[in-house]
PDB file of N, CA and C in Angstrom:
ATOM      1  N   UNK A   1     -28.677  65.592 -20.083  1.00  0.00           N
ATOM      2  CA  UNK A   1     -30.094  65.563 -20.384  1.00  0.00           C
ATOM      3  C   UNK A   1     -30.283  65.070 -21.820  1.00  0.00           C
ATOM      4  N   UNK A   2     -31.465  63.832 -21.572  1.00  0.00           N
ATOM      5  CA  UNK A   2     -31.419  63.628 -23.476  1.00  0.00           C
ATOM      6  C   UNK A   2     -32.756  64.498 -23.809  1.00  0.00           C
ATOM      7  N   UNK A   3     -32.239  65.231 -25.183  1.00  0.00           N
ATOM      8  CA  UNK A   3     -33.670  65.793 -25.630  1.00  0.00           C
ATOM      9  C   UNK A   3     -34.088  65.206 -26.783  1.00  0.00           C
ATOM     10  N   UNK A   4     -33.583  64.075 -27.253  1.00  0.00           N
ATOM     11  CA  UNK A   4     -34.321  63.339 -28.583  1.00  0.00           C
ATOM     12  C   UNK A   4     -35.522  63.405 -28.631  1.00  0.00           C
ATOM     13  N   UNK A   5     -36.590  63.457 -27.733  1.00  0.00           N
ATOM     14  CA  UNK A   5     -38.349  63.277 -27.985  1.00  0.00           C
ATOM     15  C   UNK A   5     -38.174  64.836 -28.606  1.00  0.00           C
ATOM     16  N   UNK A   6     -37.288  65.778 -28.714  1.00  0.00           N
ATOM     17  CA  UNK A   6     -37.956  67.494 -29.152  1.00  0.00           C
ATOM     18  C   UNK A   6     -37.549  66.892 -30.711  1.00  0.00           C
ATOM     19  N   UNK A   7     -36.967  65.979 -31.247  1.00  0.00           N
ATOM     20  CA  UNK A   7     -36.571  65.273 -32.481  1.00  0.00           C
ATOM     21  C   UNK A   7     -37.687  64.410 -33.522  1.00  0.00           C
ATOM     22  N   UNK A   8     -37.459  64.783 -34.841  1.00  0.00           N
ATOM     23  CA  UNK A   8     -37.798  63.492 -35.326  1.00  0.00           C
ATOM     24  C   UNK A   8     -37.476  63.764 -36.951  1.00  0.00           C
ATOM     25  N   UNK A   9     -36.619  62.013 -37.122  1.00  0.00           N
ATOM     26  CA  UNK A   9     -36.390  62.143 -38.417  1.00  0.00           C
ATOM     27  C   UNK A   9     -35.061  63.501 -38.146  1.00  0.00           C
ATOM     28  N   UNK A  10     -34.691  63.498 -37.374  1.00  0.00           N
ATOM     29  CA  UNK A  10     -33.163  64.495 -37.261  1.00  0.00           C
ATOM     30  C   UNK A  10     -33.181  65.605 -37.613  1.00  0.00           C
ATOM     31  N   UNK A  11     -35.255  66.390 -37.243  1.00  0.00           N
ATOM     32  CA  UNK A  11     -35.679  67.686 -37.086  1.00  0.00           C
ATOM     33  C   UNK A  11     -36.144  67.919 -36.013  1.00  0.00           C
ATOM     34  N   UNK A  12     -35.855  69.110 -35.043  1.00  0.00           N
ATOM     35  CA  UNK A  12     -36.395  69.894 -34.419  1.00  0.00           C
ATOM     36  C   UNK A  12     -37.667  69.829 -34.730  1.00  0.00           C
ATOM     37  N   UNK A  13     -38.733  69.474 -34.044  1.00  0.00           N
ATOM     38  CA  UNK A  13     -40.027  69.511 -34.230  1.00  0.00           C
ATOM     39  C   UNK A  13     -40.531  70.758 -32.995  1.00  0.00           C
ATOM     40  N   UNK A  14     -40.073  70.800 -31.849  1.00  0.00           N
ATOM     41  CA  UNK A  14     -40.598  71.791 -31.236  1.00  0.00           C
ATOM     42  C   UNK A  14     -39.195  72.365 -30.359  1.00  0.00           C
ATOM     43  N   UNK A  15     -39.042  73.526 -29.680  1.00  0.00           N
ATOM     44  CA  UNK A  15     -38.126  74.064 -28.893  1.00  0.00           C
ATOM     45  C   UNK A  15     -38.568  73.815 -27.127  1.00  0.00           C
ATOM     46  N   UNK A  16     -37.374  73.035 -26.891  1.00  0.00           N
ATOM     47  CA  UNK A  16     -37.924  72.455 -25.165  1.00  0.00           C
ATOM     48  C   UNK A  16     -38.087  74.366 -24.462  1.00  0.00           C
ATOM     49  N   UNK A  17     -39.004  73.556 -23.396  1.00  0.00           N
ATOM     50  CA  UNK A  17     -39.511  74.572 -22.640  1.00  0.00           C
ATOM     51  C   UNK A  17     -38.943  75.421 -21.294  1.00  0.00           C
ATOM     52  N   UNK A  18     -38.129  73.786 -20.798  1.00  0.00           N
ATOM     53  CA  UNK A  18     -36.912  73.971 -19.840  1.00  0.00           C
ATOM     54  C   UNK A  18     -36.052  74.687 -20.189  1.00  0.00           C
ATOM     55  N   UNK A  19     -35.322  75.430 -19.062  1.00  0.00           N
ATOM     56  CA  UNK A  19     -33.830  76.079 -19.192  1.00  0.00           C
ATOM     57  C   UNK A  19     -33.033  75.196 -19.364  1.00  0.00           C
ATOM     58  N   UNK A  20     -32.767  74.289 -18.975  1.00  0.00           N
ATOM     59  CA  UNK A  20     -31.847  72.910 -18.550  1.00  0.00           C
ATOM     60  C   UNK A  20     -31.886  72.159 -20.384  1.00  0.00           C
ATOM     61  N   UNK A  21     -33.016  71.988 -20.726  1.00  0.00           N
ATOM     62  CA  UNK A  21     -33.056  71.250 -22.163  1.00  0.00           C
ATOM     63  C   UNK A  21     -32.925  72.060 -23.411  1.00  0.00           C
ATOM     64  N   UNK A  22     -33.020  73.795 -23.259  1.00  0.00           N
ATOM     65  CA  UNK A  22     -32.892  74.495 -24.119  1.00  0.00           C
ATOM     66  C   UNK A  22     -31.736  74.491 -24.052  1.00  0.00           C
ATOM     67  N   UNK A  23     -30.873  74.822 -23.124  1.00  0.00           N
ATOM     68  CA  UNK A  23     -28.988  74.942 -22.977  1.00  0.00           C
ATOM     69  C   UNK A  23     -28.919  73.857 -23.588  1.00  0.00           C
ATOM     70  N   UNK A  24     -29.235  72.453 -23.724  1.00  0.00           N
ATOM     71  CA  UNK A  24     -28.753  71.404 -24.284  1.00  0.00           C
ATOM     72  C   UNK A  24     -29.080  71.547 -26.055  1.00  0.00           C
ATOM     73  N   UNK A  25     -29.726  71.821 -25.888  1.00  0.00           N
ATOM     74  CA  UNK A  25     -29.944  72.092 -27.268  1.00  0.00           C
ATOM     75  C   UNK A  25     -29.229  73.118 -28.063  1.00  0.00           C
ATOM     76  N   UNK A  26     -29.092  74.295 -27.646  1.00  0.00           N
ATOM     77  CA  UNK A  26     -27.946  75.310 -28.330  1.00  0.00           C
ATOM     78  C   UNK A  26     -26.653  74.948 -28.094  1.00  0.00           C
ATOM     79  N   UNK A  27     -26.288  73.953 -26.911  1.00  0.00           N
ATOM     80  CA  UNK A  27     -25.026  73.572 -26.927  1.00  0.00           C
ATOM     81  C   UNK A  27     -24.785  72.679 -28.815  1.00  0.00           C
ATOM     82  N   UNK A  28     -25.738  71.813 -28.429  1.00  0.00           N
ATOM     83  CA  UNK A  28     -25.339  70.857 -30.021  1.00  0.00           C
ATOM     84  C   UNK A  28     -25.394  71.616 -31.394  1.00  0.00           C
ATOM     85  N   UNK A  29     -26.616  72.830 -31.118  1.00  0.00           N
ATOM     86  CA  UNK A  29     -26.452  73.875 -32.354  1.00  0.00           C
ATOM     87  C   UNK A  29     -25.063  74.512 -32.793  1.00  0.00           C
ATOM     88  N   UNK A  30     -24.405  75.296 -31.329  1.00  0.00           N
ATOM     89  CA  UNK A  30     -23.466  75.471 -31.791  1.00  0.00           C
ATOM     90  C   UNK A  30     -22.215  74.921 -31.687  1.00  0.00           C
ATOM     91  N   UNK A  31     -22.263  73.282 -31.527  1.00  0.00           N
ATOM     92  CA  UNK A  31     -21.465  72.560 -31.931  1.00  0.00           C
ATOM     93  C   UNK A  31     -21.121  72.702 -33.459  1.00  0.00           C
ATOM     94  N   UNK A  32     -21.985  73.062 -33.831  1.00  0.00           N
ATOM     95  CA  UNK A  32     -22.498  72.593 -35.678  1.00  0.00           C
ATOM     96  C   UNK A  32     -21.222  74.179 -36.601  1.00  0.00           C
ATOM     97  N   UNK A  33     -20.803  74.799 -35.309  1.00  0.00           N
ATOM     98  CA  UNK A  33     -20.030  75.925 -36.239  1.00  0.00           C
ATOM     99  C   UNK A  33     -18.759  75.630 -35.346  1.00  0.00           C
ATOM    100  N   UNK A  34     -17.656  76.337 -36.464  1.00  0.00           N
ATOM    101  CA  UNK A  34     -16.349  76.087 -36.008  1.00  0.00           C
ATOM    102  C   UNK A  34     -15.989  77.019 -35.319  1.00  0.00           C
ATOM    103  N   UNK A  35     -15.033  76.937 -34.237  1.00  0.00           N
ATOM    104  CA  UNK A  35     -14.261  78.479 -33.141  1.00  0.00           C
ATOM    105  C   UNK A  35     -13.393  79.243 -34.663  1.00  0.00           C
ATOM    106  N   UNK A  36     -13.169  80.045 -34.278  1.00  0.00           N
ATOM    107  CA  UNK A  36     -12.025  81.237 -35.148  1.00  0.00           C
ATOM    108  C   UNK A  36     -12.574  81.057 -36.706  1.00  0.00           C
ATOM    109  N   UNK A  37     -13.768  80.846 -36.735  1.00  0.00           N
ATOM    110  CA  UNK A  37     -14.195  81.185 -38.049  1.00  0.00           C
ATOM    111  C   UNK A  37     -15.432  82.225 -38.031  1.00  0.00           C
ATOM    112  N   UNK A  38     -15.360  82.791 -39.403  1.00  0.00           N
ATOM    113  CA  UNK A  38     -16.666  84.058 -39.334  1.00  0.00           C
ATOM    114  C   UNK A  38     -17.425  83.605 -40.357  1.00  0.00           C
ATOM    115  N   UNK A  39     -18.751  83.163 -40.259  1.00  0.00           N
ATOM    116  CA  UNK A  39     -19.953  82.851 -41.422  1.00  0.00           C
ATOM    117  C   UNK A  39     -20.911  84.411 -41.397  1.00  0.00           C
ATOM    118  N   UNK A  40     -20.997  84.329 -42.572  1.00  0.00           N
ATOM    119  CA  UNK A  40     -22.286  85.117 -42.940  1.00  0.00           C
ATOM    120  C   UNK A  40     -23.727  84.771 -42.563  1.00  0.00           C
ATOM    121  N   UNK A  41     -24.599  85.637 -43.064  1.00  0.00           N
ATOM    122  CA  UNK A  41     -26.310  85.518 -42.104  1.00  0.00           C
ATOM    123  C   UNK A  41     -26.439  84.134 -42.799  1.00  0.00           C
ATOM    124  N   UNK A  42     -26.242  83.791 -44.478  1.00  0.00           N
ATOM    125  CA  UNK A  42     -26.748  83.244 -45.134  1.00  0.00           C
ATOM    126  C   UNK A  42     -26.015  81.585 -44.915  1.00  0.00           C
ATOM    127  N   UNK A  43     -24.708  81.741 -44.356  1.00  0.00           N
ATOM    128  CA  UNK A  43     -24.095  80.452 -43.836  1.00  0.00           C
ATOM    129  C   UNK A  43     -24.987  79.809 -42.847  1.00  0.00           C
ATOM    130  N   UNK A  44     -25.036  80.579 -41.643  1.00  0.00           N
ATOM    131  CA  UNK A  44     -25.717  80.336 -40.792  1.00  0.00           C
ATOM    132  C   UNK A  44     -27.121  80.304 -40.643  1.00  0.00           C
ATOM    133  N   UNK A  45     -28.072  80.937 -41.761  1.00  0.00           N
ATOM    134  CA  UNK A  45     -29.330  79.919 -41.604  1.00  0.00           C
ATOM    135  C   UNK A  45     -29.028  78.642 -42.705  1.00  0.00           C
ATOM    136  N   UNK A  46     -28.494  78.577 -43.725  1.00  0.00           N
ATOM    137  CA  UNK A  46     -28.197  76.942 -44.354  1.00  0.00           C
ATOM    138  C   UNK A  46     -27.783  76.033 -43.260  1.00  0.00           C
ATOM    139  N   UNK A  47     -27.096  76.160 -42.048  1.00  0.00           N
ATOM    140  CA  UNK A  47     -26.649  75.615 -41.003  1.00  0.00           C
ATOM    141  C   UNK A  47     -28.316  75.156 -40.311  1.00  0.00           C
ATOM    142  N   UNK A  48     -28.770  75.826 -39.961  1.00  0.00           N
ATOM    143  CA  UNK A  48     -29.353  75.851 -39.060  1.00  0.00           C
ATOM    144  C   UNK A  48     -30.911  75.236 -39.182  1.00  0.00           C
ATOM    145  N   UNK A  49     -31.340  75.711 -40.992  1.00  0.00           N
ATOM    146  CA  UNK A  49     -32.518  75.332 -41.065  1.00  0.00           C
ATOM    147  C   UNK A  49     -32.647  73.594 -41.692  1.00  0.00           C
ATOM    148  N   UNK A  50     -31.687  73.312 -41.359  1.00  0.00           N
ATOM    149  CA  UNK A  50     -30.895  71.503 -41.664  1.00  0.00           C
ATOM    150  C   UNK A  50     -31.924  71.020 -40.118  1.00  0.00           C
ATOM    151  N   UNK A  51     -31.920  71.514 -39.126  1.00  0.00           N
ATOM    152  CA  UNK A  51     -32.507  71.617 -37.935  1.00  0.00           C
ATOM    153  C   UNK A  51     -34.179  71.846 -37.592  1.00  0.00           C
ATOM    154  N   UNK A  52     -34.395  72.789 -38.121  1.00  0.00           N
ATOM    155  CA  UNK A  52     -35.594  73.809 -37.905  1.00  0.00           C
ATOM    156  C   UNK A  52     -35.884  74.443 -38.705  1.00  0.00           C
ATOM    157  N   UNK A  53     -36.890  74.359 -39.444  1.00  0.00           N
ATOM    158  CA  UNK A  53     -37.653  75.565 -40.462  1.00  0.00           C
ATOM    159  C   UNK A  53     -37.456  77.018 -39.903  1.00  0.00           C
ATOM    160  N   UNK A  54     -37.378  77.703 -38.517  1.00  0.00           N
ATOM    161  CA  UNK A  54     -37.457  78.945 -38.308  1.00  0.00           C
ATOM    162  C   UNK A  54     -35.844  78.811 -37.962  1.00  0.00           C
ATOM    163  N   UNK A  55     -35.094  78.907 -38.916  1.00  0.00           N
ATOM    164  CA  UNK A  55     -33.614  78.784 -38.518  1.00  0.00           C
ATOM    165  C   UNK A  55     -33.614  80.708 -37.707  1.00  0.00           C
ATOM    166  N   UNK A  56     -34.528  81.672 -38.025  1.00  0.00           N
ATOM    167  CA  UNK A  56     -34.281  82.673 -37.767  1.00  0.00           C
ATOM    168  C   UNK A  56     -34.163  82.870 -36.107  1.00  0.00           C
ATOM    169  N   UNK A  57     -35.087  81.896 -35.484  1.00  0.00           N
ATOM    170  CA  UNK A  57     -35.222  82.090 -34.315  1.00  0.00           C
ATOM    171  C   UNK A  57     -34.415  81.608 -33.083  1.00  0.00           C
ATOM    172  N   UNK A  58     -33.366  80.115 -34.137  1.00  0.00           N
ATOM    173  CA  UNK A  58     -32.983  79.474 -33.432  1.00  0.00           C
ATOM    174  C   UNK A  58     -31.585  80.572 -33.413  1.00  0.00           C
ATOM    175  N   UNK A  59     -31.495  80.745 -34.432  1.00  0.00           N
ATOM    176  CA  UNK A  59     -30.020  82.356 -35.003  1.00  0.00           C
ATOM    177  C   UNK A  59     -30.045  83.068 -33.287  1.00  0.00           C
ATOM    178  N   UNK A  60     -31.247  83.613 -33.317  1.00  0.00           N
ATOM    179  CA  UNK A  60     -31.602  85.037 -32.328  1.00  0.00           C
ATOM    180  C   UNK A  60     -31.322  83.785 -30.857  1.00  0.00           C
ATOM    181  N   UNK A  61     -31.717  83.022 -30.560  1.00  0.00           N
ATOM    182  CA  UNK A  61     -31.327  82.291 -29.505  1.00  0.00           C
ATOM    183  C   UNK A  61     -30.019  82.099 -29.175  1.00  0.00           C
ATOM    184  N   UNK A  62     -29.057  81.566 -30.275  1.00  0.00           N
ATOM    185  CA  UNK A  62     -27.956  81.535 -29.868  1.00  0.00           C
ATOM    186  C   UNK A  62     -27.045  82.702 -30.102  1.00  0.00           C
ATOM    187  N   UNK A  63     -27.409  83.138 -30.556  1.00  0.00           N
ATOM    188  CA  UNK A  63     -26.772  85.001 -30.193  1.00  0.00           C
ATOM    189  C   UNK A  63     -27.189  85.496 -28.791  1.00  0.00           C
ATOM    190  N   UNK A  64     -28.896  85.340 -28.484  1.00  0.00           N
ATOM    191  CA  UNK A  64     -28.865  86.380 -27.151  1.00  0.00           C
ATOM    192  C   UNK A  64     -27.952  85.005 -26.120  1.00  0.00           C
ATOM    193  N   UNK A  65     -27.782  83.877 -26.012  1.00  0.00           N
ATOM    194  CA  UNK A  65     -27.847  82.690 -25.059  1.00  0.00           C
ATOM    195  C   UNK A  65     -26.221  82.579 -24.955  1.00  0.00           C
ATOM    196  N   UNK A  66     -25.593  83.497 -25.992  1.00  0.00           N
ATOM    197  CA  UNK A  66     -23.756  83.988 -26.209  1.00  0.00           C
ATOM    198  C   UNK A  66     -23.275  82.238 -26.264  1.00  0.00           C
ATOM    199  N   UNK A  67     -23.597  81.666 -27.279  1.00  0.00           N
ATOM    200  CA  UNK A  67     -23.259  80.498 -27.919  1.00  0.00           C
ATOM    201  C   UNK A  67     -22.338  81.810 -29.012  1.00  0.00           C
ATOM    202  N   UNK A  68     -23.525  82.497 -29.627  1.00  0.00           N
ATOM    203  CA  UNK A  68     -22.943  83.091 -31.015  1.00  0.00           C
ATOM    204  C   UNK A  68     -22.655  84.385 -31.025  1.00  0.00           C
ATOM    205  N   UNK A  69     -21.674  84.914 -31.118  1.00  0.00           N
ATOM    206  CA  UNK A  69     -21.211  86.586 -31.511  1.00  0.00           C
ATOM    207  C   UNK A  69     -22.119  86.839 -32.577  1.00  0.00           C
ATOM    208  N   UNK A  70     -22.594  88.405 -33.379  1.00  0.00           N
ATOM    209  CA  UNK A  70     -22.537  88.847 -34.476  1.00  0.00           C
ATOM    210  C   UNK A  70     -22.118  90.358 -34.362  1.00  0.00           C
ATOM    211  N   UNK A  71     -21.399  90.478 -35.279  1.00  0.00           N
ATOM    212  CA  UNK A  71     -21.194  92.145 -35.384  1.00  0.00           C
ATOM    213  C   UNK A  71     -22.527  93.275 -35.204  1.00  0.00           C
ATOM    214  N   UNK A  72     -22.311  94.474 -35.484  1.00  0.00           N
ATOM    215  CA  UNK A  72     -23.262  95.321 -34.892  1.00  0.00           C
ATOM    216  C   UNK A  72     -24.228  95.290 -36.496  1.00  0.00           C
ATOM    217  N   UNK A  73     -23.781  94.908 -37.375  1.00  0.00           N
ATOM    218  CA  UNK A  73     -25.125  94.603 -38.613  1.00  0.00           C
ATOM    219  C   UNK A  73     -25.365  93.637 -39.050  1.00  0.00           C
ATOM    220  N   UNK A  74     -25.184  92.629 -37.984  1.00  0.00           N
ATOM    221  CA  UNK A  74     -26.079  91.291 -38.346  1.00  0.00           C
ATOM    222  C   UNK A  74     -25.601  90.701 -39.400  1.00  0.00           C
ATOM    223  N   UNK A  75     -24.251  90.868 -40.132  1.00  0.00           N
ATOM    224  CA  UNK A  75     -23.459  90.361 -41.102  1.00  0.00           C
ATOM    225  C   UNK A  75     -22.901  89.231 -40.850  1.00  0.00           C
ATOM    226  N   UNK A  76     -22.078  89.269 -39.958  1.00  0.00           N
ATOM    227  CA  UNK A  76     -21.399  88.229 -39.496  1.00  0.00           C
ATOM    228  C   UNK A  76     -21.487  87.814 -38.434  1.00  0.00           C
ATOM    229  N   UNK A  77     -21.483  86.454 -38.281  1.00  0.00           N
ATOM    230  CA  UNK A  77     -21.558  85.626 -36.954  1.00  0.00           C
ATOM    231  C   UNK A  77     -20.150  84.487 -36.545  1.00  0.00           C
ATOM    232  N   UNK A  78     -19.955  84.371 -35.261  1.00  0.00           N
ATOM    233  CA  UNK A  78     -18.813  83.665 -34.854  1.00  0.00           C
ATOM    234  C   UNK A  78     -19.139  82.832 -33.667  1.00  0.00           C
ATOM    235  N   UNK A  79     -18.730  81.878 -33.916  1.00  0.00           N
ATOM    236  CA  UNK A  79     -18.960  81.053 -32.341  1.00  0.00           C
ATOM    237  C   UNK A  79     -17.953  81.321 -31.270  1.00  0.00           C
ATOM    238  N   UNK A  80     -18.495  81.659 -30.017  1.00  0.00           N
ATOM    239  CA  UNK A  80     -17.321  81.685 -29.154  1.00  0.00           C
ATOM    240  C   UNK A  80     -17.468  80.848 -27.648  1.00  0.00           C
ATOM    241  N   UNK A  81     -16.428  80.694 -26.925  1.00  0.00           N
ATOM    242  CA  UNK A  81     -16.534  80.053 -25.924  1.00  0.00           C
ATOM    243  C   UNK A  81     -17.321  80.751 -24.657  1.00  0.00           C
ATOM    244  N   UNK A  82     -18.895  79.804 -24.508  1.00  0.00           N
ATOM    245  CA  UNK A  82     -19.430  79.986 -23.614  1.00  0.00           C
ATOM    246  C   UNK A  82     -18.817  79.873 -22.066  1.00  0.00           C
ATOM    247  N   UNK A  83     -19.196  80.837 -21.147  1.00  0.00           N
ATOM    248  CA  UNK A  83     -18.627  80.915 -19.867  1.00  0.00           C
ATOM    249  C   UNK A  83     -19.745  80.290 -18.909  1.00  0.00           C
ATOM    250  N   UNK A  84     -19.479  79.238 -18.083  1.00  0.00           N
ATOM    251  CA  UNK A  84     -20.538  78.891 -17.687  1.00  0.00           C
ATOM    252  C   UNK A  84     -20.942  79.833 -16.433  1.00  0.00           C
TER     253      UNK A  84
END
């Protein structure tokens, strides 16, 4: 699926509405972090708001959507392998 029209200028302008184009989209988000590494809150919105002004929301997406681990205080985050 291409989602370039949710793009412009190589920002997130809006979050697709589809299931099908949102998975595409957190797939490339968390392309953007490495496996077997641990970032902090503050890594991961500098990551993220490169993307999207509400880097907070896109955070909470790929945590509940299990792109992203975080520990039980929101300290640290890890990418892990999604199960389809």
């Amino acid at each position: 699926m291409n989602i370039d029209n949710f793009f412009k200028n190589g920002k997130l302008i809006v979050i697709p509405r589809k299931k099908k184009a949102k998975e595409e989209l957190f797939h490339i988000l968390a392309s953007k972090f490495q496996y077997d590494k641990s970032y902090n809150e503050k890594e991961v919105n500098n990551i993220l708001v490169k993307t999207y002004d509400d880097y907070a929301l896109l955070r909470r997406y790929l945590v509940d959507t299990g792109y992203l681990k975080r520990d039980l205080y929101g300290k640290h985050y890890w990418r892990i392998k999604k199960s389809k």
